[in-house]
N, C-alpha and C. Protein backbone atom coordinates (compact mmCIF):
# COMPACT_ATOMS: atom_id res chain seq x y z
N UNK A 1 130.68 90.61 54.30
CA UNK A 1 130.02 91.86 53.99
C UNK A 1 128.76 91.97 54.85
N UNK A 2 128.62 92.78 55.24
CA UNK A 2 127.34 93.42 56.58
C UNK A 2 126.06 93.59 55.30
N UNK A 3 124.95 93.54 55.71
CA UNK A 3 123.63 93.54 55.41
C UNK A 3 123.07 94.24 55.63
N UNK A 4 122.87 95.67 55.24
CA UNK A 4 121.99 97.29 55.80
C UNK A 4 120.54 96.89 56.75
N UNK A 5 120.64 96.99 56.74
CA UNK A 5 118.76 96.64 57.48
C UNK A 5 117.78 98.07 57.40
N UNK A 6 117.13 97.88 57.01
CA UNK A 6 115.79 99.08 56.73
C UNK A 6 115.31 99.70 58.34
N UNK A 7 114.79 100.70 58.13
CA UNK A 7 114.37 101.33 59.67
C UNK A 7 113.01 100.35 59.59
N UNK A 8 112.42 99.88 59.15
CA UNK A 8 111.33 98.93 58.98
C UNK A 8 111.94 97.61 60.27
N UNK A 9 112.73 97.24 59.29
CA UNK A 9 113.43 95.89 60.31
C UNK A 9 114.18 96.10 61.73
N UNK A 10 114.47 97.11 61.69
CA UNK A 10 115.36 97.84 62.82
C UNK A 10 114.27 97.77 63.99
N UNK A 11 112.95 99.04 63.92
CA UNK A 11 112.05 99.57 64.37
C UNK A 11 110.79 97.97 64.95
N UNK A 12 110.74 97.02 63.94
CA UNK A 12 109.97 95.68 64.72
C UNK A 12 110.68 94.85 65.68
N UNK A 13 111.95 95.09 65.78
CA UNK A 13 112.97 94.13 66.37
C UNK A 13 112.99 95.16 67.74
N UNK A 14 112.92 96.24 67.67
CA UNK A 14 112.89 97.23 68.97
C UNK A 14 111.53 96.96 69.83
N UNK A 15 110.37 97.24 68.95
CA UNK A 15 108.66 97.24 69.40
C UNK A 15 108.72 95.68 69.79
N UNK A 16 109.35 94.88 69.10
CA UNK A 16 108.71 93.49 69.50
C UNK A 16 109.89 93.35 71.22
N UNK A 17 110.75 93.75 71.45
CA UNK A 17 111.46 93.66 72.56
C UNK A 17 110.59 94.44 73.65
N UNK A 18 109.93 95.86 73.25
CA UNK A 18 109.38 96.49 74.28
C UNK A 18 108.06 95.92 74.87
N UNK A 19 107.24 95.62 73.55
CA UNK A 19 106.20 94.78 74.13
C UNK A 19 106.27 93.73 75.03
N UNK A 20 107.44 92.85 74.65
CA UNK A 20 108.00 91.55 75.55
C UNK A 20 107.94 92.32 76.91
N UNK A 21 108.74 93.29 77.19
CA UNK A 21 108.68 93.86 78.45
C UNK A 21 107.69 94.42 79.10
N UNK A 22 106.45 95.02 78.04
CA UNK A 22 105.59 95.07 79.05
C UNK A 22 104.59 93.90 79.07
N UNK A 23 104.09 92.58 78.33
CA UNK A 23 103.26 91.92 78.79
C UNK A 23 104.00 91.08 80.10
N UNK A 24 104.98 90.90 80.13
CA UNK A 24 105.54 90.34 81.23
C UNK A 24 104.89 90.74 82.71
N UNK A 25 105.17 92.05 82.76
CA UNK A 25 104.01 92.69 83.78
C UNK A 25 102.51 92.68 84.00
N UNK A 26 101.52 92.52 82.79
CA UNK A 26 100.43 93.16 82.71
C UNK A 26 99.39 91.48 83.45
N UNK A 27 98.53 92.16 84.20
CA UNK A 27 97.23 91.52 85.04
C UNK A 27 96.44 91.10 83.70
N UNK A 28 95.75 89.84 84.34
CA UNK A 28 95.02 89.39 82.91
C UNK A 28 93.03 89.29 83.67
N UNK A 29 93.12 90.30 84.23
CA UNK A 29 91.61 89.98 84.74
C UNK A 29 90.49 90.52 84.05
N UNK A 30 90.32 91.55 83.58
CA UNK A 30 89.43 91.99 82.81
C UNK A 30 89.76 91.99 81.02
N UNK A 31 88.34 92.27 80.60
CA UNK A 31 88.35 92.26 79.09
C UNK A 31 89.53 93.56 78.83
N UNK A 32 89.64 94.57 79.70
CA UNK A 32 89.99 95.36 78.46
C UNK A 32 91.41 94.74 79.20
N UNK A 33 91.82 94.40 79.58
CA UNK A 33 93.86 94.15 79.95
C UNK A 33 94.06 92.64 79.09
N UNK A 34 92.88 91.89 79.05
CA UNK A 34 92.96 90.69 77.92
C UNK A 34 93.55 91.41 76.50
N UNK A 35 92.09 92.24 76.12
CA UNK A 35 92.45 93.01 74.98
C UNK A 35 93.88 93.43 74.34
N UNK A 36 94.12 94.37 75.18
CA UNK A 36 96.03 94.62 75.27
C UNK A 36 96.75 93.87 75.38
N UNK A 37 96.88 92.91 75.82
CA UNK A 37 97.85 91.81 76.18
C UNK A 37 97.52 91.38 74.73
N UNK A 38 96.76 90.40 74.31
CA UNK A 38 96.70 90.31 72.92
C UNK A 38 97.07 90.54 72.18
N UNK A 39 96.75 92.03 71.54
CA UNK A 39 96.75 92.86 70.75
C UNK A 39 98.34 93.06 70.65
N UNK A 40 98.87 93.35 72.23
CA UNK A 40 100.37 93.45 72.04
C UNK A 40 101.40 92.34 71.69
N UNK A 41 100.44 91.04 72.09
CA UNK A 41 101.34 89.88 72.28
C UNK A 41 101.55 89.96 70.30
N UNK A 42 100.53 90.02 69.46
CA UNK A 42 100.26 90.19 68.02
C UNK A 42 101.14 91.54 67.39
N UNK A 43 101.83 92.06 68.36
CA UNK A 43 102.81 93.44 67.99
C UNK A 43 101.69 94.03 66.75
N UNK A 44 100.49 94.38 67.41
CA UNK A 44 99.54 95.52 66.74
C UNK A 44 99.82 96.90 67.70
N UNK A 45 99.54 97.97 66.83
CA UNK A 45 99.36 99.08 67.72
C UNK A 45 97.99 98.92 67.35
N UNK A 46 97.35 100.38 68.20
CA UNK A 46 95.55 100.18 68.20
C UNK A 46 95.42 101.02 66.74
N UNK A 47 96.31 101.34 66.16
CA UNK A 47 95.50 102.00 64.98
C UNK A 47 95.06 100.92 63.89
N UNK A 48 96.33 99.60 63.40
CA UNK A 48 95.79 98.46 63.22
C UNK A 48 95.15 97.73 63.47
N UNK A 49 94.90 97.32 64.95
CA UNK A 49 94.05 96.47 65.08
C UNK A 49 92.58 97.23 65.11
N UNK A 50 92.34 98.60 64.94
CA UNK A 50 91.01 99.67 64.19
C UNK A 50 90.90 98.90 62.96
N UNK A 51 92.01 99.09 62.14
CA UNK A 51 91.77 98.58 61.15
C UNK A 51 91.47 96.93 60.80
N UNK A 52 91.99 96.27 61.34
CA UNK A 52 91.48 95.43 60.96
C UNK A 52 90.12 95.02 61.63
N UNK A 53 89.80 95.61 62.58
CA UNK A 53 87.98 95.37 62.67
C UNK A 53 87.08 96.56 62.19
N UNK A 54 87.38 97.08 61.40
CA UNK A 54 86.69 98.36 60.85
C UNK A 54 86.25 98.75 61.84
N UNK A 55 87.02 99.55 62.91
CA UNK A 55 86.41 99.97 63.82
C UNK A 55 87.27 101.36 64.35
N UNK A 56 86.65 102.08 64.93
CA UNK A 56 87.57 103.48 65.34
C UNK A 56 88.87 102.93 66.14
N UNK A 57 90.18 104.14 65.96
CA UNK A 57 91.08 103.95 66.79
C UNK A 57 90.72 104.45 68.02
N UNK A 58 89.43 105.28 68.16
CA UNK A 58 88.78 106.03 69.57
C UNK A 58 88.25 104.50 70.32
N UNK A 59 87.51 103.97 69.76
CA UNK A 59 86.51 102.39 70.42
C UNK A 59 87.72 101.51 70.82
N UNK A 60 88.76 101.73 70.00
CA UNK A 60 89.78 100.45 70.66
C UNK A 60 90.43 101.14 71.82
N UNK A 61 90.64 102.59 71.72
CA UNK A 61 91.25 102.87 72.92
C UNK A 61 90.53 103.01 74.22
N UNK A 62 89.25 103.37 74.42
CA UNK A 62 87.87 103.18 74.64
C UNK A 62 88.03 101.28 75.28
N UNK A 63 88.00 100.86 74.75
CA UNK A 63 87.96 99.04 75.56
C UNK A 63 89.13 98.67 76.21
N UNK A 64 90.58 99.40 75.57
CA UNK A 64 91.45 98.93 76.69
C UNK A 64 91.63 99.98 78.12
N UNK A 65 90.95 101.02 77.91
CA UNK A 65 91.03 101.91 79.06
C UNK A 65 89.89 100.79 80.49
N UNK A 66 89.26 100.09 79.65
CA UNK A 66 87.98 99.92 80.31
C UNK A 66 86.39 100.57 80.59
N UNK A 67 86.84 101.65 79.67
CA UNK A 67 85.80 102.84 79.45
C UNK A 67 84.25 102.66 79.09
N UNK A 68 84.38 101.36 78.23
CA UNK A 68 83.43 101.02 77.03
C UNK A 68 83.60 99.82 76.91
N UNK A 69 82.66 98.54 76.51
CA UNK A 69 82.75 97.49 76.63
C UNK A 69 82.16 97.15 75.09
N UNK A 70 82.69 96.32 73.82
CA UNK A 70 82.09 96.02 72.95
C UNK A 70 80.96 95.32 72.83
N UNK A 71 79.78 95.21 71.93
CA UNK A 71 78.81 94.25 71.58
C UNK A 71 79.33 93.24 71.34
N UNK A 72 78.29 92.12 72.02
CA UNK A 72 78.91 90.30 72.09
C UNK A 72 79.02 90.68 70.60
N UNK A 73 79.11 90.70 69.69
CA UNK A 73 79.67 90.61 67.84
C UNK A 73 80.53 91.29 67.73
N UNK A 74 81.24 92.18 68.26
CA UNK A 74 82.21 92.41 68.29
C UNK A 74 83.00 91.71 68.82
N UNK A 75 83.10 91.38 69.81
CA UNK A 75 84.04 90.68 70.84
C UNK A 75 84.31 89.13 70.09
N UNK A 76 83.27 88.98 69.36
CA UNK A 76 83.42 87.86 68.30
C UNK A 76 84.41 87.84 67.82
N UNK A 77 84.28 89.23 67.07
CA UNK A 77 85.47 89.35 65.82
C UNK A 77 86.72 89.37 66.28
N UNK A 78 86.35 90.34 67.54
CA UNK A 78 88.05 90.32 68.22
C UNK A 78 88.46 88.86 68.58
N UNK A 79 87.81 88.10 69.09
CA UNK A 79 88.37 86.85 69.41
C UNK A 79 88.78 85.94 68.11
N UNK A 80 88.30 85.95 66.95
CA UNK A 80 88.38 85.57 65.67
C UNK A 80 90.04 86.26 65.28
N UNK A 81 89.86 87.01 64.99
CA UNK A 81 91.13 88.40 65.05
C UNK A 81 92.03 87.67 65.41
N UNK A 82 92.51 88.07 66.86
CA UNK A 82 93.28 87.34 67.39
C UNK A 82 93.19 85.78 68.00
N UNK A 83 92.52 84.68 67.06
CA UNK A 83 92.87 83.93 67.30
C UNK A 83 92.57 83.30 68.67
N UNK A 84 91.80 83.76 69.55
CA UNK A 84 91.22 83.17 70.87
C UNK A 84 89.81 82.83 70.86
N UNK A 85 89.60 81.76 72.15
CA UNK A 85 88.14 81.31 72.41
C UNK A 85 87.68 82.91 72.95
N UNK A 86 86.19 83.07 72.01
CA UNK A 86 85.24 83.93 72.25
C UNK A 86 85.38 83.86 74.21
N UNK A 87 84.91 83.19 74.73
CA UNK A 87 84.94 82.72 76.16
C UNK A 87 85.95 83.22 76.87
N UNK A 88 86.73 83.46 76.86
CA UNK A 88 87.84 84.05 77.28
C UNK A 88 88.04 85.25 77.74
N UNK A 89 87.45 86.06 76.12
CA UNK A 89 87.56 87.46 76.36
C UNK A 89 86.41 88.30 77.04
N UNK A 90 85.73 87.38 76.86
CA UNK A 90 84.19 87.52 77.51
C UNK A 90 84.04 87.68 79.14
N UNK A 91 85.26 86.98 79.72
CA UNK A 91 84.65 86.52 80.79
C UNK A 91 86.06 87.04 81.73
C-alpha cells in the first residue's frame, strides 16, 4: 500500500533539491554570499531566518544583496543561528 505524502513533504524534498543546485554554484567571498549560502545550506527562506533573529525580512534581504552590512551583534547572532565561527562571517 503507497503512503500519500502531504504538499508539506512533497514541497521540502523539491526546495531542498533546488537549493542543492544553487549552492553548488555560489562564490563564498563576501559576508552577504556567506549569508545565503548558509541560510540556504539550513533550507531557510529570508522570511524565517527574519524571524528567527527578530529582524526585518527588508534587513535580511538588504545583507544578502550586499546593500547593508549588520552590527558586529548582529552578525553574532547570525553566526550563533547558523551555527558558524563569528570569524568567518565577518571576514
Amino acid at each position: 500500500m503507497y503512503k500519500s505524502a502531504t504538499f508539506a513533504t512533497l514541497f521540502s524534498v523539491i526546495k531542498f533539491n533546488i537549493n542543492t543546485n544553487i549552492l553548488q554554484d555560489m562564490e563564498l567571498d563576501t559576508f552577504a554570499q556567506k549569508l545565503r549560502y548558509l541560510r540556504l545550506e539550513r533550507n531557510l527562506n529570508q522570511h524565517e531566518f527574519a524571524n528567527l533573529l527578530n529582524k526585518s525580512f527588508t534587513s535580511v534581504c538588504y545583507w544578502e544583496q550586499g546593500n547593508r552590512t549588520p552590527k558586529t551583534e548582529t552578525i553574532k547572532e547570525i553566526a550563533e543561528i547558523l551555527n558558524v565561527d563569528y570569524t568567518y562571517l565577518k571576514d
